[in-house]
PDB file of N, CA and C in Angstrom:
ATOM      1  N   UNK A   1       2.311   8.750   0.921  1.00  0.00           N
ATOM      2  CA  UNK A   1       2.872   7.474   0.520  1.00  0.00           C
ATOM      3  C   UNK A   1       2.319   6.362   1.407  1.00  0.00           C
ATOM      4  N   UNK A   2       2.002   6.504   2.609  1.00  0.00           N
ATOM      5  CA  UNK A   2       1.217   5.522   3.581  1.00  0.00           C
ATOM      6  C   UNK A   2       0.086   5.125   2.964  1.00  0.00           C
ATOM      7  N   UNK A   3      -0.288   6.342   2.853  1.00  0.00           N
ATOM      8  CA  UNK A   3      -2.054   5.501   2.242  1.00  0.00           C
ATOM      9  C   UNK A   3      -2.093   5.097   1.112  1.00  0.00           C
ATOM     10  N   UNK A   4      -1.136   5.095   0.487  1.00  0.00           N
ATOM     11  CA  UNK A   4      -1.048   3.896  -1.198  1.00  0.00           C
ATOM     12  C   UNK A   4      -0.713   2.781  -0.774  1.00  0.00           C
ATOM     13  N   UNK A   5       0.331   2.869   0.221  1.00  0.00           N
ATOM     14  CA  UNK A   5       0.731   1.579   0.597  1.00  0.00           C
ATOM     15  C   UNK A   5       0.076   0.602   1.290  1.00  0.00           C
ATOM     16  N   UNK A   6      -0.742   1.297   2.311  1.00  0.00           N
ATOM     17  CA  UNK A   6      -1.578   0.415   3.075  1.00  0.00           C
ATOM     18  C   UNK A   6      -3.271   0.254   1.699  1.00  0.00           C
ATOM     19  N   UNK A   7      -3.246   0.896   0.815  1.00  0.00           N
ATOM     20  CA  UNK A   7      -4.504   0.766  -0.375  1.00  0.00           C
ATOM     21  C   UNK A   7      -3.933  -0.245  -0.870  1.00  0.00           C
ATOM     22  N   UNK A   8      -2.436  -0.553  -1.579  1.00  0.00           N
ATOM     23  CA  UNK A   8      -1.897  -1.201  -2.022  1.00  0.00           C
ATOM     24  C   UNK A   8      -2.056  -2.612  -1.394  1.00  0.00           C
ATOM     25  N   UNK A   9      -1.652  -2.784  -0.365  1.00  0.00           N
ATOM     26  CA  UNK A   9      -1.853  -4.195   0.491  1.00  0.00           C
ATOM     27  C   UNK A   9      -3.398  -4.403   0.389  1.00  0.00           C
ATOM     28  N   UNK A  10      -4.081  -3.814   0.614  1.00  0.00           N
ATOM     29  CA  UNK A  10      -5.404  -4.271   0.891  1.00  0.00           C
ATOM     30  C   UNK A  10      -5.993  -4.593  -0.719  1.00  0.00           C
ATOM     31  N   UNK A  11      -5.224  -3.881  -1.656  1.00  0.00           N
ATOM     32  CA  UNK A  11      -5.439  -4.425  -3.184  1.00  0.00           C
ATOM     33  C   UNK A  11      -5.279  -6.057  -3.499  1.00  0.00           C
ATOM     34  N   UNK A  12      -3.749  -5.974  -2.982  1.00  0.00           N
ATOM     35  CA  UNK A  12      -3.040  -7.556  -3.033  1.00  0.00           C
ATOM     36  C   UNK A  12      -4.033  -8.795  -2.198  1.00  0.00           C
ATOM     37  N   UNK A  13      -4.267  -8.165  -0.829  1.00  0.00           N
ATOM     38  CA  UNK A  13      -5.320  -9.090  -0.204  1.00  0.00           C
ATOM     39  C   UNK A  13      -6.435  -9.659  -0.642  1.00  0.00           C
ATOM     40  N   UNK A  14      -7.233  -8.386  -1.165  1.00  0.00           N
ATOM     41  CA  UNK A  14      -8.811  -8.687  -2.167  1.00  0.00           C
ATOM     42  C   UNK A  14      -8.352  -9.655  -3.698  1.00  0.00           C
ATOM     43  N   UNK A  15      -7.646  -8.977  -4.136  1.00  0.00           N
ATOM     44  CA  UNK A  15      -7.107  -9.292  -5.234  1.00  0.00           C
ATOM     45  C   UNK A  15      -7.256 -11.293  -4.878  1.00  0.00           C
ATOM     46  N   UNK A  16      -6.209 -11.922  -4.344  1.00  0.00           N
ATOM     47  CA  UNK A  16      -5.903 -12.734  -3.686  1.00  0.00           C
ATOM     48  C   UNK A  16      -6.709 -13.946  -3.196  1.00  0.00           C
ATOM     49  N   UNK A  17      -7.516 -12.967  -2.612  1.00  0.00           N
ATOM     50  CA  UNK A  17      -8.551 -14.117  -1.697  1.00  0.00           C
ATOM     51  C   UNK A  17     -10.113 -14.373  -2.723  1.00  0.00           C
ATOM     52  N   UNK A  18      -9.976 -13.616  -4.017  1.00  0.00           N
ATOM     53  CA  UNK A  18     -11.229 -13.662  -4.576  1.00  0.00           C
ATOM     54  C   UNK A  18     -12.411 -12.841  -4.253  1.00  0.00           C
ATOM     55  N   UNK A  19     -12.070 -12.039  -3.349  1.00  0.00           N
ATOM     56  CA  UNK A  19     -12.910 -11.385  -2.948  1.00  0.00           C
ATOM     57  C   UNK A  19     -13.804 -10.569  -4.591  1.00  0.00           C
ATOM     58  N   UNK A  20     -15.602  -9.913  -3.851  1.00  0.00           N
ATOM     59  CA  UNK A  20     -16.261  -9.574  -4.885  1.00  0.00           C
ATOM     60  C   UNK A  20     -15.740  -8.173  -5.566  1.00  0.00           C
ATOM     61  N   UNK A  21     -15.823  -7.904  -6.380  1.00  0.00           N
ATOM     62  CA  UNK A  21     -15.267  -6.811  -7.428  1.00  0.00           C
ATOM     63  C   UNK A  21     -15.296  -5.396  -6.451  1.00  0.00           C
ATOM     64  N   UNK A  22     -15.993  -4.690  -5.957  1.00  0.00           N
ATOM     65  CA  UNK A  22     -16.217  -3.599  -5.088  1.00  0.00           C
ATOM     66  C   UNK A  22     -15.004  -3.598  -3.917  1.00  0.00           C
ATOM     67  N   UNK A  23     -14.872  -4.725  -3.400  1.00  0.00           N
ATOM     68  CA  UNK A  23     -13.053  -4.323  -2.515  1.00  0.00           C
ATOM     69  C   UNK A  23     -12.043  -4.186  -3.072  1.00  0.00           C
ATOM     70  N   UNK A  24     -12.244  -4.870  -4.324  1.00  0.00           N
ATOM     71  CA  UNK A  24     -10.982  -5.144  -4.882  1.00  0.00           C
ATOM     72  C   UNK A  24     -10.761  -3.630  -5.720  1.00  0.00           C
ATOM     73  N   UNK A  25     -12.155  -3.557  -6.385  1.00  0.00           N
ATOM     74  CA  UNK A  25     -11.771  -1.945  -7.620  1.00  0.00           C
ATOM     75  C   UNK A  25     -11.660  -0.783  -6.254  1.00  0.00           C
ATOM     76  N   UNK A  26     -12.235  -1.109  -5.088  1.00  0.00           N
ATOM     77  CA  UNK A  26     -11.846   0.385  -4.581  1.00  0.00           C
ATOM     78  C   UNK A  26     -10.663   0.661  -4.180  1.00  0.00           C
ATOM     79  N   UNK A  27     -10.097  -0.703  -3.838  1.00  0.00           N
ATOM     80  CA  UNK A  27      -8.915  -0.168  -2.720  1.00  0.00           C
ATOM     81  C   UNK A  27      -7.622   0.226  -4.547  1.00  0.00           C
ATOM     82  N   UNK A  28      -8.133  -0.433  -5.871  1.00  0.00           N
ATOM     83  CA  UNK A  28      -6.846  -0.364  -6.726  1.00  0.00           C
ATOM     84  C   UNK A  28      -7.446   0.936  -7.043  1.00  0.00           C
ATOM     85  N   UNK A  29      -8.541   1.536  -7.015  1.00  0.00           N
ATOM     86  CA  UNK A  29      -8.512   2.985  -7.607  1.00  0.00           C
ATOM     87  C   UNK A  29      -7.863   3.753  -6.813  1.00  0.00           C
ATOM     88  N   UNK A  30      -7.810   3.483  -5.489  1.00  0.00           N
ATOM     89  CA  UNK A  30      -7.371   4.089  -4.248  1.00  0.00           C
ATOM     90  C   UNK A  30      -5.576   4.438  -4.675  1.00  0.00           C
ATOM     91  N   UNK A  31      -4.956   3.613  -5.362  1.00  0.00           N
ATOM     92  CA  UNK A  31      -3.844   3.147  -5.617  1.00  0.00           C
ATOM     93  C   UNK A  31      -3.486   3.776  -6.319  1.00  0.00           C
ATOM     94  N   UNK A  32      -4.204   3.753  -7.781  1.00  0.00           N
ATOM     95  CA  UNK A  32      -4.190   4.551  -8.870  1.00  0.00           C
ATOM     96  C   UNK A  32      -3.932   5.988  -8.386  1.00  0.00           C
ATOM     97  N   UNK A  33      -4.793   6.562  -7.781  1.00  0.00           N
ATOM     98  CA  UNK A  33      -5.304   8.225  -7.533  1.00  0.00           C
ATOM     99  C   UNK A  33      -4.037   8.218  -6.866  1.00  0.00           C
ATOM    100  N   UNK A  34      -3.973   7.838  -6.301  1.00  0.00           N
ATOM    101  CA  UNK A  34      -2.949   8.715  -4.584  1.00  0.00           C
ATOM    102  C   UNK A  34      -1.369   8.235  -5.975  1.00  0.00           C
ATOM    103  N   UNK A  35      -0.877   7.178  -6.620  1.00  0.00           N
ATOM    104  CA  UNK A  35       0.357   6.907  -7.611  1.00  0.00           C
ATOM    105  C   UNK A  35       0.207   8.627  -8.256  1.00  0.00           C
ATOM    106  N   UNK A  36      -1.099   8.958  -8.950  1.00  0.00           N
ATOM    107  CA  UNK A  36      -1.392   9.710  -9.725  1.00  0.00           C
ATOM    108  C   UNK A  36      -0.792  11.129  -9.016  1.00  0.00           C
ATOM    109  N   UNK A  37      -1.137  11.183  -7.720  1.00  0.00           N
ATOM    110  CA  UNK A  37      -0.911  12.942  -7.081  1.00  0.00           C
ATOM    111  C   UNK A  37       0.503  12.542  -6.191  1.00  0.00           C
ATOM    112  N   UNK A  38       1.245  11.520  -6.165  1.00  0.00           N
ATOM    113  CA  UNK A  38       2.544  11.262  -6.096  1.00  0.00           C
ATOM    114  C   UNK A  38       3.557  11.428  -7.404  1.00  0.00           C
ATOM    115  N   UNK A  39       3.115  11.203  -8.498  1.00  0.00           N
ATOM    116  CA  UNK A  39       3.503  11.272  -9.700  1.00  0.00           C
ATOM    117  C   UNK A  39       3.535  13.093 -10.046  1.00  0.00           C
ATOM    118  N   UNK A  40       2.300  14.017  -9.500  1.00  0.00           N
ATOM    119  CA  UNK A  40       2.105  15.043 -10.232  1.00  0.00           C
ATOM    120  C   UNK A  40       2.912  15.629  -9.463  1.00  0.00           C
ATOM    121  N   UNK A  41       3.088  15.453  -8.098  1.00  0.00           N
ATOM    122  CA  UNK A  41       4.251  16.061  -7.521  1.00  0.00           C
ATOM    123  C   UNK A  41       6.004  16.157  -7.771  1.00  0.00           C
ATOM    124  N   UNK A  42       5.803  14.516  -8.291  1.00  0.00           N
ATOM    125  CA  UNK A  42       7.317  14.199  -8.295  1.00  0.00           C
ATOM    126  C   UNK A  42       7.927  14.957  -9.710  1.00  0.00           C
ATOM    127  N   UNK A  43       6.856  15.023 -10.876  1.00  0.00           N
ATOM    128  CA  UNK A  43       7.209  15.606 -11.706  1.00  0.00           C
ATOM    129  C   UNK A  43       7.165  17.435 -11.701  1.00  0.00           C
ATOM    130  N   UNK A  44       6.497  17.773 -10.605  1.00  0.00           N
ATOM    131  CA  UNK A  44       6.649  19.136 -10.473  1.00  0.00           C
ATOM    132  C   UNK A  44       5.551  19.999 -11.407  1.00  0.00           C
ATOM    133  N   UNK A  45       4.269  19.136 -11.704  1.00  0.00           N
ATOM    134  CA  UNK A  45       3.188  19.656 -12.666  1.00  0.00           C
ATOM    135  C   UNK A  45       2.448  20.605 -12.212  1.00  0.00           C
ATOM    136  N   UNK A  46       2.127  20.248 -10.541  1.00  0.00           N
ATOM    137  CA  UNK A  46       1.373  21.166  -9.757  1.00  0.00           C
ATOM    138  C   UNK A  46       1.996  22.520  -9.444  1.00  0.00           C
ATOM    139  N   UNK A  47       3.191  22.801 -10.132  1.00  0.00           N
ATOM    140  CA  UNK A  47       3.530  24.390 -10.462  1.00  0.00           C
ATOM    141  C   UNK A  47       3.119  24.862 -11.779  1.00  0.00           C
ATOM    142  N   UNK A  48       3.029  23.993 -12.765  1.00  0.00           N
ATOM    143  CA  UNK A  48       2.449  24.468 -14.390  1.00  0.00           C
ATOM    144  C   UNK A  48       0.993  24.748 -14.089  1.00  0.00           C
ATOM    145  N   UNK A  49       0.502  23.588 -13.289  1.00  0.00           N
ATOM    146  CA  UNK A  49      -1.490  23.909 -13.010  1.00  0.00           C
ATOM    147  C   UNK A  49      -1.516  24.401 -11.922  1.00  0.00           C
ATOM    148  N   UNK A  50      -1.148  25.852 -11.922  1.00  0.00           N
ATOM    149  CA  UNK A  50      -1.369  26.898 -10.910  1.00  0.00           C
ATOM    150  C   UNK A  50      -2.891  26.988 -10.529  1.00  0.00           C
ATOM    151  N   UNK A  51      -3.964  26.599 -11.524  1.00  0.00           N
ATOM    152  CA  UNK A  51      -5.223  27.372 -11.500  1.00  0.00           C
ATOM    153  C   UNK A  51      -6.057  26.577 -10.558  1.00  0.00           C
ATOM    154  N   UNK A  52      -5.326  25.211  -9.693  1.00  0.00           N
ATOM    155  CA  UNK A  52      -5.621  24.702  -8.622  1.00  0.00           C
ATOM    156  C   UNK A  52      -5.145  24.440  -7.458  1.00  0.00           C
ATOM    157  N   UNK A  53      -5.441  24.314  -6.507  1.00  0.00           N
ATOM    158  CA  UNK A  53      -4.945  24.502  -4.816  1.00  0.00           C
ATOM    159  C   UNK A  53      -4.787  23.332  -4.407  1.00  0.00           C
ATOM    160  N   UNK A  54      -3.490  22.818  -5.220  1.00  0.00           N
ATOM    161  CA  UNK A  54      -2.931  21.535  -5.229  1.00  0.00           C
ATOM    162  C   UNK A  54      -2.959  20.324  -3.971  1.00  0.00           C
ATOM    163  N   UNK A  55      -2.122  21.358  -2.439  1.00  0.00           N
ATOM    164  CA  UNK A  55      -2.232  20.976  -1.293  1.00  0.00           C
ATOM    165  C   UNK A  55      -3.838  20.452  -0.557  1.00  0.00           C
ATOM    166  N   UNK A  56      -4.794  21.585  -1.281  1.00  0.00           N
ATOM    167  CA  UNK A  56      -6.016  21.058  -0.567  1.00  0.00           C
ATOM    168  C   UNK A  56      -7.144  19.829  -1.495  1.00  0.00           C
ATOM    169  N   UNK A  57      -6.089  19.920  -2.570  1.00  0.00           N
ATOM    170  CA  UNK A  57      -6.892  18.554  -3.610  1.00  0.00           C
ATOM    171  C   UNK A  57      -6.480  17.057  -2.939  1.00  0.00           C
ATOM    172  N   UNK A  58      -5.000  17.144  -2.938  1.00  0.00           N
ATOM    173  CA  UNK A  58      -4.593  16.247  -1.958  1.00  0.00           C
ATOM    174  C   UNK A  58      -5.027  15.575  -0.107  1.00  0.00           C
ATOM    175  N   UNK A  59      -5.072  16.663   0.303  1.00  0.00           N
ATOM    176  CA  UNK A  59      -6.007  16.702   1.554  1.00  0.00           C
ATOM    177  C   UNK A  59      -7.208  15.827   1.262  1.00  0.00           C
ATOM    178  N   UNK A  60      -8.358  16.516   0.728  1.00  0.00           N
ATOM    179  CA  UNK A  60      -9.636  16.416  -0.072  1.00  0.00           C
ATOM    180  C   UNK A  60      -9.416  14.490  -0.541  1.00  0.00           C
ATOM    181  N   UNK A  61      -8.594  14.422  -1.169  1.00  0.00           N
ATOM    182  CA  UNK A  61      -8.649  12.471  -1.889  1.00  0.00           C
ATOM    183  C   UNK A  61      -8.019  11.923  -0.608  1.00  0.00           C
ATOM    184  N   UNK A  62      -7.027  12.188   0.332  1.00  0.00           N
ATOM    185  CA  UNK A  62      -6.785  11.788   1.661  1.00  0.00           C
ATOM    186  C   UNK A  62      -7.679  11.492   2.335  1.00  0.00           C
ATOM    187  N   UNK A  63      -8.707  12.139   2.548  1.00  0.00           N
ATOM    188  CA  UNK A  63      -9.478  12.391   3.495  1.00  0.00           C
ATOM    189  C   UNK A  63     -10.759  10.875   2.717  1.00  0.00           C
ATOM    190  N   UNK A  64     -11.327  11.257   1.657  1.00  0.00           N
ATOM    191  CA  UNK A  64     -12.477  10.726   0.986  1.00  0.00           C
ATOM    192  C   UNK A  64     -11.718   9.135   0.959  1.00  0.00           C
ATOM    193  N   UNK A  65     -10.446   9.036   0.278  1.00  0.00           N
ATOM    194  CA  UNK A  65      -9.659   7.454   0.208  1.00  0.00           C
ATOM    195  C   UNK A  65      -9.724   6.658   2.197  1.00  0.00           C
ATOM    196  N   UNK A  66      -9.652   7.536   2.874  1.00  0.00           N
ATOM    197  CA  UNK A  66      -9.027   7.167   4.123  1.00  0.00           C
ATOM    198  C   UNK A  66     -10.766   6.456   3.856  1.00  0.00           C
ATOM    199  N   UNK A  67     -11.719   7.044   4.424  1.00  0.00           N
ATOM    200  CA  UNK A  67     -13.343   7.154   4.570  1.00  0.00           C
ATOM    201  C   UNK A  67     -13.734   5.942   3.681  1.00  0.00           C
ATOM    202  N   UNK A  68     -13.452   6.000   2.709  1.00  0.00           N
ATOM    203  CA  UNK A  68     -13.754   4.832   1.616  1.00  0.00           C
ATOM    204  C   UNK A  68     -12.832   3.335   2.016  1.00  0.00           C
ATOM    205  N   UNK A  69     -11.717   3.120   2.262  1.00  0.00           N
ATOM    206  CA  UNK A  69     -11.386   2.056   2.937  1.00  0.00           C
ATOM    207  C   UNK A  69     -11.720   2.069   4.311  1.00  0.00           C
ATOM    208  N   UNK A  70     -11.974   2.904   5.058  1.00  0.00           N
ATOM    209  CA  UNK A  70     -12.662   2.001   6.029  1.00  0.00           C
ATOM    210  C   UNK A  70     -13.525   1.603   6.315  1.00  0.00           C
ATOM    211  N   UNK A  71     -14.458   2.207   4.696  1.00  0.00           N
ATOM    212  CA  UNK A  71     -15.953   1.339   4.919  1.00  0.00           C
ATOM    213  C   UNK A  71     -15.849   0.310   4.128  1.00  0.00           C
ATOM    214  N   UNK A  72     -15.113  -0.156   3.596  1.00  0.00           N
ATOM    215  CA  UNK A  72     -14.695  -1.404   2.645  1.00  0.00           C
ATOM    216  C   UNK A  72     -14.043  -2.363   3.433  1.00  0.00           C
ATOM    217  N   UNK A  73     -12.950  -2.115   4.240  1.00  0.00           N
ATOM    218  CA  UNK A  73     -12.717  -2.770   5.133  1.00  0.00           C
ATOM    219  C   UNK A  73     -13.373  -3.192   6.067  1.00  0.00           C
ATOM    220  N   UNK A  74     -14.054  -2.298   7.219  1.00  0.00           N
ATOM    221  CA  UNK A  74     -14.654  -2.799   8.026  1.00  0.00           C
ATOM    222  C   UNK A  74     -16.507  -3.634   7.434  1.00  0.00           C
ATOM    223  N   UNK A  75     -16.489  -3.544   6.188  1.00  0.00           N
ATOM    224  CA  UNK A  75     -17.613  -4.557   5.745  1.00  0.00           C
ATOM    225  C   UNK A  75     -16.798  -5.949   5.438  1.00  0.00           C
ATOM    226  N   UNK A  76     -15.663  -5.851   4.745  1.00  0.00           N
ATOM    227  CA  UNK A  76     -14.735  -6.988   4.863  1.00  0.00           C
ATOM    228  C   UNK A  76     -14.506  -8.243   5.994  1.00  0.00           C
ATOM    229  N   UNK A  77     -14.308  -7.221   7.118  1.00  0.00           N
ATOM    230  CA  UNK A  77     -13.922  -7.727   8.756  1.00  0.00           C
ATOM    231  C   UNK A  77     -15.355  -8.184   9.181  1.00  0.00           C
ATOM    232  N   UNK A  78     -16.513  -8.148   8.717  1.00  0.00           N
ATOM    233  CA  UNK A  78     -17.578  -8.359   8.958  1.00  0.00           C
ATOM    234  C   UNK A  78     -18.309  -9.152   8.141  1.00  0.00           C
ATOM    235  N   UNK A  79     -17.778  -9.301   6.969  1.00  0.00           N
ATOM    236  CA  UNK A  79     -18.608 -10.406   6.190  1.00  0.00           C
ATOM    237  C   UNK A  79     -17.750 -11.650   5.845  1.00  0.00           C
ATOM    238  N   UNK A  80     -15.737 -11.706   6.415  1.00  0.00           N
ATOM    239  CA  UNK A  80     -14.934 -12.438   6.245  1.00  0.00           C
ATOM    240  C   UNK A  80     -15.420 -13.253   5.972  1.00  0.00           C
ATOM    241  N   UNK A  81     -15.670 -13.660   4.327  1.00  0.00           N
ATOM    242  CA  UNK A  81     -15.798 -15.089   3.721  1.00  0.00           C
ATOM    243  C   UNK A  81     -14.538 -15.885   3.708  1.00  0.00           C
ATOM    244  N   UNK A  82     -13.236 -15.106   3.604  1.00  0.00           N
ATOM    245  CA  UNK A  82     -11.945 -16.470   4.014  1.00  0.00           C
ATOM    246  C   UNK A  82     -10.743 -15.509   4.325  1.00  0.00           C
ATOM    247  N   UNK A  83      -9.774 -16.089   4.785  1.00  0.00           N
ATOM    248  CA  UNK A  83      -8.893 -15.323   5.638  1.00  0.00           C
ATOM    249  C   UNK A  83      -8.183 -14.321   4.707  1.00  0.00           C
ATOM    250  N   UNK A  84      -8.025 -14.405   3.441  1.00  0.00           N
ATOM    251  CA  UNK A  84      -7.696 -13.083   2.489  1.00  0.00           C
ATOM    252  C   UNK A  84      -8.589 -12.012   2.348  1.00  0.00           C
ATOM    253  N   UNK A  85      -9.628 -11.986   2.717  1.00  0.00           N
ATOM    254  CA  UNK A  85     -10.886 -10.955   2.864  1.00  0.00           C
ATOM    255  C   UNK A  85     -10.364 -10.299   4.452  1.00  0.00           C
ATOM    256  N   UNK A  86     -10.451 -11.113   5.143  1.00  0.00           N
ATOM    257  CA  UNK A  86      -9.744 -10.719   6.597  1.00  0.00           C
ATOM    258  C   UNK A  86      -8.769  -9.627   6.654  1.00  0.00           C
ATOM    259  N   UNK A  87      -7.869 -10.547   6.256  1.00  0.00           N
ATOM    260  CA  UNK A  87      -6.248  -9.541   5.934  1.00  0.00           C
ATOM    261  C   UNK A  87      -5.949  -8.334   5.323  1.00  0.00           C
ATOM    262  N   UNK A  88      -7.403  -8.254   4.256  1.00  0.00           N
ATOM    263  CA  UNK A  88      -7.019  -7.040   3.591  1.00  0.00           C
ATOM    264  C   UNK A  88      -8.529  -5.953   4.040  1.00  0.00           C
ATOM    265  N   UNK A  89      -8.955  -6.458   5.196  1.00  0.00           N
ATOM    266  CA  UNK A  89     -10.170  -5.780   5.943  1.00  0.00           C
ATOM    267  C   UNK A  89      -9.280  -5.252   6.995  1.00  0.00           C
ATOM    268  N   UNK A  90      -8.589  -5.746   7.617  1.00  0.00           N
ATOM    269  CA  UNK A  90      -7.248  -5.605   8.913  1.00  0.00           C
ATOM    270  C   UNK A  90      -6.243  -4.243   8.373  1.00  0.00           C
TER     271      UNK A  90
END
């Protein structure tokens, strides 16, 4: 739930400040996916789709989402065209 939330803010930030299409679609796919394997849990699906290793799919988009905002961010914090690019590089 952290890392939607902090994908989430950094959505609202890009979103916001105008930033170019690539901060903005990664951090909302970021959003999407992680809603998506919060959702498959909450509904209890990942016991019907036994034929995958649910815990380490999750891990696996944790890991790749974490990696992917912080190279979006820290190009953000580095090319800060205005203080909403900033905020959602931070």
């Amino acid at each position: 739930v952290s890392l939607q939330l902090v994908a989430a803010v950094a959505f609202i930030c890009f979103a916001a400040s105008s930033a170019p299409g690539a901060y903005t679609s990664l951090a909302g796919m970021e959003v999407v996916v992680t809603g998506l394997f919060f959702l498959l849990y909450l509904l209890k699906l990942d016991q019907r789709l036994s034929w995958l290793f649910w815990p380490l799919a999750d891990v696996f988009n944790s890991v790749i989402a974490a990696l992917f905002l912080l190279v979006v961010c820290l190009f953000a914090v580095i090319v800060k065209t205005n203080n909403g690019m900033l905020a959602g590089g931070v």
